[in-house]
N, C-alpha and C. Protein backbone atom coordinates (compact mmCIF):
# COMPACT_ATOMS: atom_id res chain seq x y z
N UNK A 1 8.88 38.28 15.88
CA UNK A 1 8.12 37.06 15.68
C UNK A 1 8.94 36.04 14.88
N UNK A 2 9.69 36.50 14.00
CA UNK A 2 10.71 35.68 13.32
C UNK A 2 11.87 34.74 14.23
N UNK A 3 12.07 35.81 15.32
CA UNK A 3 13.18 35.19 16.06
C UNK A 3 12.45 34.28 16.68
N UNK A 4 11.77 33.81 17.32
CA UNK A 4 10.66 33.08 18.12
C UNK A 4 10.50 32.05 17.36
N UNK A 5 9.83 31.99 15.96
CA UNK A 5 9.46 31.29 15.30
C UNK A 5 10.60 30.49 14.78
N UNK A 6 11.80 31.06 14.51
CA UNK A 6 13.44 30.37 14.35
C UNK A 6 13.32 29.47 15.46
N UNK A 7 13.88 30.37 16.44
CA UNK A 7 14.02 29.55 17.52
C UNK A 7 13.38 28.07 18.34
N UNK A 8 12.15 28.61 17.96
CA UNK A 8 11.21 26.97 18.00
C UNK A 8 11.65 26.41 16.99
N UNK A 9 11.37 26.72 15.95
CA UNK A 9 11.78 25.59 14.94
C UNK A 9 12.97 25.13 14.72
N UNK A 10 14.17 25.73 15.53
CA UNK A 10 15.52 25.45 15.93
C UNK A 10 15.61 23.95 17.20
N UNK A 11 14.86 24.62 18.19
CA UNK A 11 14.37 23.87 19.36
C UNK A 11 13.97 22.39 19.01
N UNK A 12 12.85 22.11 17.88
CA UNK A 12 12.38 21.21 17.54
C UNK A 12 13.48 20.29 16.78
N UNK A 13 14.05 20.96 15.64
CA UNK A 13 15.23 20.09 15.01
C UNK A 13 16.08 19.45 16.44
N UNK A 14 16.66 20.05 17.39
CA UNK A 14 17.28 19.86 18.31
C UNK A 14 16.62 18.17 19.42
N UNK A 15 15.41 18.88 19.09
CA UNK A 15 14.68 17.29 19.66
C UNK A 15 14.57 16.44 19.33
N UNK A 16 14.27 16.40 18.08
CA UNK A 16 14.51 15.37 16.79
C UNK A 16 15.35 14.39 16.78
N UNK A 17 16.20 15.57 16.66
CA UNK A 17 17.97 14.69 16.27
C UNK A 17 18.26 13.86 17.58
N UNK A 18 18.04 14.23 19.00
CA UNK A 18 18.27 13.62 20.13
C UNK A 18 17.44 12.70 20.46
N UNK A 19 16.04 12.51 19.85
CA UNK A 19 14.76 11.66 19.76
C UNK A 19 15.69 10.54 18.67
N UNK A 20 16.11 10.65 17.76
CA UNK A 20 16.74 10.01 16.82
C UNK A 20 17.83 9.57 17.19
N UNK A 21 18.83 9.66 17.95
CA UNK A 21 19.92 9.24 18.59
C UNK A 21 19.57 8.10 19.42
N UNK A 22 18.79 8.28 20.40
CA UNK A 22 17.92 7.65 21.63
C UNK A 22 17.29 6.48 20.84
N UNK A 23 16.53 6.72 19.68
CA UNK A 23 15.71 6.07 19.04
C UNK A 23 16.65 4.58 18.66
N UNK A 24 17.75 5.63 17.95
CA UNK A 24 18.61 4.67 17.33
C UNK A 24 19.05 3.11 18.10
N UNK A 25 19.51 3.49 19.21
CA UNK A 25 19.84 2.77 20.14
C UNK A 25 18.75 1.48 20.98
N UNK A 26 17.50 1.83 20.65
CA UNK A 26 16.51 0.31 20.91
C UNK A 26 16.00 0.19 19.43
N UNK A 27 17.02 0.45 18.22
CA UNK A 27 16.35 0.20 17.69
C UNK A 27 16.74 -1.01 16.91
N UNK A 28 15.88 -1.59 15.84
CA UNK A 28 15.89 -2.98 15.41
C UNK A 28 16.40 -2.93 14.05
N UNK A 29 17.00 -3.58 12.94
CA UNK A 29 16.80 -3.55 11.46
C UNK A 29 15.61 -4.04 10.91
N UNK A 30 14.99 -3.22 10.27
CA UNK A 30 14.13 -3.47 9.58
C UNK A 30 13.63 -3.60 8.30
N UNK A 31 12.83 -4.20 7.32
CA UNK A 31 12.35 -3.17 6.06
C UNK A 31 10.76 -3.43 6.42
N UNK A 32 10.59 -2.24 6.03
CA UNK A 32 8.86 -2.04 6.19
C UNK A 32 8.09 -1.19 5.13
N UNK A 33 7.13 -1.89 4.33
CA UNK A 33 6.58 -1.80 3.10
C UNK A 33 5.60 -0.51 3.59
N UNK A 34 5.06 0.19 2.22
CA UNK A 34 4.31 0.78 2.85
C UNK A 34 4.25 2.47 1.92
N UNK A 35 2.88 3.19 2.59
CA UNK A 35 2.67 4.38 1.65
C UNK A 35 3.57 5.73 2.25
N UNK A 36 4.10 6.38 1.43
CA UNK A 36 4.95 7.68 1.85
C UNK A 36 4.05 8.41 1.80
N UNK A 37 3.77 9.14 2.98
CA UNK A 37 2.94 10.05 3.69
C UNK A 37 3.67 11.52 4.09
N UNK A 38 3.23 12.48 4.01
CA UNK A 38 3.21 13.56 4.81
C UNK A 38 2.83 13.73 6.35
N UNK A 39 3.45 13.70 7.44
CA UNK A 39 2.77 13.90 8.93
C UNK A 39 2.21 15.05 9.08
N UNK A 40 1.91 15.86 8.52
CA UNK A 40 1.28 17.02 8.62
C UNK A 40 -0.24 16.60 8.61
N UNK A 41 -0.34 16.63 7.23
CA UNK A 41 -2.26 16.18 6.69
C UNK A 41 -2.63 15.33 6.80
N UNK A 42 -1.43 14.02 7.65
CA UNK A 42 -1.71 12.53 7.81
C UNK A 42 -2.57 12.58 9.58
N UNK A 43 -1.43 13.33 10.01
CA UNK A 43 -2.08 13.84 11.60
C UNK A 43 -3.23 14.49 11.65
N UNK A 44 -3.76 15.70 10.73
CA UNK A 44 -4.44 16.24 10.99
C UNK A 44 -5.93 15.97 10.59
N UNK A 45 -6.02 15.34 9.41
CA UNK A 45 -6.89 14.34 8.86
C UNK A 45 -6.93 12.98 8.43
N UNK A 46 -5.73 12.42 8.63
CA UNK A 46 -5.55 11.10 7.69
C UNK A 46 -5.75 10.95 6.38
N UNK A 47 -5.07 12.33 5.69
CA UNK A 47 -5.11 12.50 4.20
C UNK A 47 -3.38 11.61 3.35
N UNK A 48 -4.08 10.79 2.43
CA UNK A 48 -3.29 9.73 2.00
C UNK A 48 -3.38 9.60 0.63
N UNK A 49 -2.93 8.51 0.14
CA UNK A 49 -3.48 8.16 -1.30
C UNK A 49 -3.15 9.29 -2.49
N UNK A 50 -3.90 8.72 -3.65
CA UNK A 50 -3.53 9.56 -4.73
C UNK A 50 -3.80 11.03 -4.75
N UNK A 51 -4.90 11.17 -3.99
CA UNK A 51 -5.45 12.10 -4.49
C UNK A 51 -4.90 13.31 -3.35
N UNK A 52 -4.32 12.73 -2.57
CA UNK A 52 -3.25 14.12 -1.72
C UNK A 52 -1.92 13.82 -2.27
N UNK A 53 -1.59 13.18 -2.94
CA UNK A 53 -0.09 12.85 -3.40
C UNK A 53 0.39 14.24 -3.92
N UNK A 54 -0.48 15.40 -4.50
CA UNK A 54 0.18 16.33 -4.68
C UNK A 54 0.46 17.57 -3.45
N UNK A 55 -0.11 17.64 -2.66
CA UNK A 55 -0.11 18.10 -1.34
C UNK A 55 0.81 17.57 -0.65
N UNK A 56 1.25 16.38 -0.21
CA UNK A 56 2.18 15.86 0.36
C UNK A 56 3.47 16.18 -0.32
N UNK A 57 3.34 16.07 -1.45
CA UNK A 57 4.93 16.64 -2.10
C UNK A 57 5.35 17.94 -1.83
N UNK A 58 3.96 19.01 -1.97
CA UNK A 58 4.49 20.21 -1.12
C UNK A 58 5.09 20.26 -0.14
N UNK A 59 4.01 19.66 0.90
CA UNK A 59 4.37 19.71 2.34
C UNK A 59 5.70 19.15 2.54
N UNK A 60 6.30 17.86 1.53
CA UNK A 60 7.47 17.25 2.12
C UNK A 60 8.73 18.36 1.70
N UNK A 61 8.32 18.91 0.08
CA UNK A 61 9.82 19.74 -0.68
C UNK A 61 9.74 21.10 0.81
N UNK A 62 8.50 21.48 1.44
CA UNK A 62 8.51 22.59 2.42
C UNK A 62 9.46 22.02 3.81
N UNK A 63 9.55 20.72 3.75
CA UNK A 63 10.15 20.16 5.74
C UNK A 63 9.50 19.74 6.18
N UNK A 64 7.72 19.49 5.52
CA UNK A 64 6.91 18.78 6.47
C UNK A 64 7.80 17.27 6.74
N UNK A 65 7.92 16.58 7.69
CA UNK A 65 8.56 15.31 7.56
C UNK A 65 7.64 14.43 7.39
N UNK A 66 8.54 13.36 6.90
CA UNK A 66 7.71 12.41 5.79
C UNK A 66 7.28 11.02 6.82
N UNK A 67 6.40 9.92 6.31
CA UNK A 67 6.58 8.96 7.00
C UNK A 67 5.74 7.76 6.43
N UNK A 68 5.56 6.48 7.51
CA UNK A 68 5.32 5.44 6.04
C UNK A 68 4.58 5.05 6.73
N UNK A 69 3.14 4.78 6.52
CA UNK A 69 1.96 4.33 6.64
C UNK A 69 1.94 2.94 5.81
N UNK A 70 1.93 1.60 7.04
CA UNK A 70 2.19 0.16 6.84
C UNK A 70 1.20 -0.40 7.71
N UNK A 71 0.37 -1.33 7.45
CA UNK A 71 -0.63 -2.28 8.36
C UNK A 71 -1.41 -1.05 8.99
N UNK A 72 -1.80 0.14 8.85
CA UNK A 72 -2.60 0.89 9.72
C UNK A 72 -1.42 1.80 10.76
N UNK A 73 -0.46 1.56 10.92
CA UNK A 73 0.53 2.37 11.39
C UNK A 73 1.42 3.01 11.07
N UNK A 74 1.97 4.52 11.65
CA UNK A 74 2.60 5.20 10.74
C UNK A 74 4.31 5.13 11.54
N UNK A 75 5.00 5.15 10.74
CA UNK A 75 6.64 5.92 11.23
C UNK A 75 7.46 6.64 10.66
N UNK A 76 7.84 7.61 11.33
CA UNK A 76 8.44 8.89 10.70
C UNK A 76 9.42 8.67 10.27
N UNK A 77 10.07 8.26 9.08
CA UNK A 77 11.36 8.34 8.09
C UNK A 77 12.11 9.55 8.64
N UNK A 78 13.16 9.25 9.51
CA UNK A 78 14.38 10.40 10.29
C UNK A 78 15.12 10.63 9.21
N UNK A 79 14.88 11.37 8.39
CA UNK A 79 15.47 11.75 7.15
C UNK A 79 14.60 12.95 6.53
N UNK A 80 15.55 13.76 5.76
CA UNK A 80 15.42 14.94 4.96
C UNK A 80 14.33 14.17 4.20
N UNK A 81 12.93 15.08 4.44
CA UNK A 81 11.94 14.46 3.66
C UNK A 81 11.72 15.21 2.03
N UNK A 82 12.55 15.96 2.09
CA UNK A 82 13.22 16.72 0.71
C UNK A 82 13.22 16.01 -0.57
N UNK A 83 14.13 14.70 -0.43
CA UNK A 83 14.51 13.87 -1.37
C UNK A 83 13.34 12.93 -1.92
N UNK A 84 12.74 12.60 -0.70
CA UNK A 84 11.15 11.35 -1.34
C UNK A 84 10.38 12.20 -1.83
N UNK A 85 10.06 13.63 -1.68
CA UNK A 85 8.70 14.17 -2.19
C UNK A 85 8.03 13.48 -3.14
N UNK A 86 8.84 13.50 -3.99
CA UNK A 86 8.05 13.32 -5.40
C UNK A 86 7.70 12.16 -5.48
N UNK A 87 7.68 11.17 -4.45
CA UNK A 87 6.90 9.84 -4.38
C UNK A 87 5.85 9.55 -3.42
N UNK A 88 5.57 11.03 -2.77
CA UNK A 88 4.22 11.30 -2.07
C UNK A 88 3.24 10.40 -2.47
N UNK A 89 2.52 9.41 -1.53
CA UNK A 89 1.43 8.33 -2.03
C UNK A 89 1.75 7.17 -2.70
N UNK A 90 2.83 7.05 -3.03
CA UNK A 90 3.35 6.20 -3.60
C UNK A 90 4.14 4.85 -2.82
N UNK A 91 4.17 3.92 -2.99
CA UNK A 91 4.22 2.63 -2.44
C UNK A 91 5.68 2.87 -2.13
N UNK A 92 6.24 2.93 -1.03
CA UNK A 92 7.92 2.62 -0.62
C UNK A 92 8.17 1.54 0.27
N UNK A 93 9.59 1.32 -0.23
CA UNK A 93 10.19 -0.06 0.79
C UNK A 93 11.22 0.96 1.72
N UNK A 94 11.26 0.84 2.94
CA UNK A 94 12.39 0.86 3.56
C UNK A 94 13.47 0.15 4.72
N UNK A 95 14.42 0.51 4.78
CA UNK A 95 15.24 -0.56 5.12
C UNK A 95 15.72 0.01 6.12
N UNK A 96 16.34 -0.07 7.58
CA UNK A 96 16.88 0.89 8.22
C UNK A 96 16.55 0.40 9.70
N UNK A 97 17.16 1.39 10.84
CA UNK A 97 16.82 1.08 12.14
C UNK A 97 15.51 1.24 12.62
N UNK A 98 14.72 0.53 12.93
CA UNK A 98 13.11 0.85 13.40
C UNK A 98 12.91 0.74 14.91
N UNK A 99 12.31 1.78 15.64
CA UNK A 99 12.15 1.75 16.89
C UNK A 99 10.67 1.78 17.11
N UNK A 100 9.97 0.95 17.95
CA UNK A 100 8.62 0.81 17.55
C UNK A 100 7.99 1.96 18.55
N UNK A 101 9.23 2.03 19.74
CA UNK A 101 8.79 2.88 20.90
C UNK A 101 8.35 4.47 20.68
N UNK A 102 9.07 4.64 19.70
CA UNK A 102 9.17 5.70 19.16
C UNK A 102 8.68 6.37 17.64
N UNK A 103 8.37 5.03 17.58
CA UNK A 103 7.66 5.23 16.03
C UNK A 103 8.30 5.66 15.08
N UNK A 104 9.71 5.39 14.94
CA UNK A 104 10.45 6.21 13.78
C UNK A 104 11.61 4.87 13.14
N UNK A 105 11.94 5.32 12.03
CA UNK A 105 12.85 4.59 11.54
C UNK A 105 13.99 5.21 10.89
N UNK A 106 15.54 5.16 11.20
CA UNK A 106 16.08 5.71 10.54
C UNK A 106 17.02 5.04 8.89
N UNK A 107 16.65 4.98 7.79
CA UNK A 107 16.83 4.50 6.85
C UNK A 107 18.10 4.66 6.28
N UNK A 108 18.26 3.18 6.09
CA UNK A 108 19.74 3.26 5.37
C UNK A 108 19.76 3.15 3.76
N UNK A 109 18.10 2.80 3.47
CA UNK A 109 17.78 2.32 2.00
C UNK A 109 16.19 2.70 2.41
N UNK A 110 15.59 3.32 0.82
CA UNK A 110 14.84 3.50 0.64
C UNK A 110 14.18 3.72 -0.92
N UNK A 111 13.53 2.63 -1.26
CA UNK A 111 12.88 2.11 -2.59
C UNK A 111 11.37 2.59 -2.77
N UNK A 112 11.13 3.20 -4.27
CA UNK A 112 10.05 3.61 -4.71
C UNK A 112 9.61 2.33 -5.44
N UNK A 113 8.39 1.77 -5.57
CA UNK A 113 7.59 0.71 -6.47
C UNK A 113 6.96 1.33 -8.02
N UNK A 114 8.01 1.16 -8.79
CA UNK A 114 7.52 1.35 -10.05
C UNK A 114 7.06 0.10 -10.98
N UNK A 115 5.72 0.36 -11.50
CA UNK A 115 5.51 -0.80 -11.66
C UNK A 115 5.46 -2.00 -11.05
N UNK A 116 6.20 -2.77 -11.86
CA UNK A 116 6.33 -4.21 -10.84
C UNK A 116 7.82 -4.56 -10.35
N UNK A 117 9.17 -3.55 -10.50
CA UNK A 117 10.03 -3.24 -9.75
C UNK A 117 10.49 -1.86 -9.17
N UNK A 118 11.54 -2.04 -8.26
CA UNK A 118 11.77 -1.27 -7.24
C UNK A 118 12.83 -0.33 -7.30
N UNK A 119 12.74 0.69 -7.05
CA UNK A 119 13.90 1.44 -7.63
C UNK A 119 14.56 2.12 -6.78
N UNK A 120 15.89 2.60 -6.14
CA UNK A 120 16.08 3.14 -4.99
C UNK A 120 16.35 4.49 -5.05
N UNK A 121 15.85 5.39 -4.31
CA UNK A 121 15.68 6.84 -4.15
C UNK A 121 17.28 6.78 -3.17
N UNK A 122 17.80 8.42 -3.67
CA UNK A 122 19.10 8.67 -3.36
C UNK A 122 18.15 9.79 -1.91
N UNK A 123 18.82 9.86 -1.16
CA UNK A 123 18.56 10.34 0.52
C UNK A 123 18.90 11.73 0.26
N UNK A 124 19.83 11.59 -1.05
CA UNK A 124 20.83 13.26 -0.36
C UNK A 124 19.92 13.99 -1.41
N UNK A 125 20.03 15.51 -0.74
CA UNK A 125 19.52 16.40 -0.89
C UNK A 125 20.17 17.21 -2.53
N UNK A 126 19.50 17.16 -3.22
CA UNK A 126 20.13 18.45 -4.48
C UNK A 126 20.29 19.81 -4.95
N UNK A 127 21.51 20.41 -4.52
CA UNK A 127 21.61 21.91 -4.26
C UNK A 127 21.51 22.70 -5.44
């Protein structure tokens, strides 16, 4: 069951990354304001806001991938959702290629709202 369960979840990264390649290519520069979400509990209920902000940080430090809920619409941040956790619910700017077809954006910059300025979150992962 392990190998199976690898293997899909091997399968899926594999789609991703080629969904993200593809993506890349109609896609636009953008920055788009907006709440850092979990797609997990966002899909399954439309759980948001403060009061899942600690749930979403799980789900994101676990691989759930992350994404940004702006005007009523969501897009999946093509990035290690590892690094934003800890700003689960929290107001982000991001900057990056946006494909609307596809609903994803891949970020070249990405800012947390503290207070009344902006602070930029590092992408890479800490071993």
């Amino acid at each position: 069951m392990r190998k199976f369960t690898a293997s899909i979840m091997a399968l899926a990264l594999v789609a991703g990354l080629a969904t993200a390649v593809w993506a890349q290519a109609k896609a636009e520069d953008k920055t788009i304001e907006g709440e850092l979400i979990d797609l997990s509990c966002y899909s399954k209920n439309a759980a948001s806001g403060d009061k899942h902000a600690s749930c979403g940080e799980k789900c994101m430090k676990n691989g759930v991938p992350a994404g940004i809920l702006s005007e009523g619409k969501v897009l999946t941040i093509a990035t290690s959702p590892v690094p934003l956790a800890s700003y689960a619910g929290r107001t982000i700017r991001v900057v990056g290629k946006a494909n609307e077809d596809t609903h994803t954006i891949v970020p070249t910059k990405v800012e947390v709202k503290k207070d009344d300025k902006w602070e930029e979150v590092s992408l890479k992962e800490k071993h």
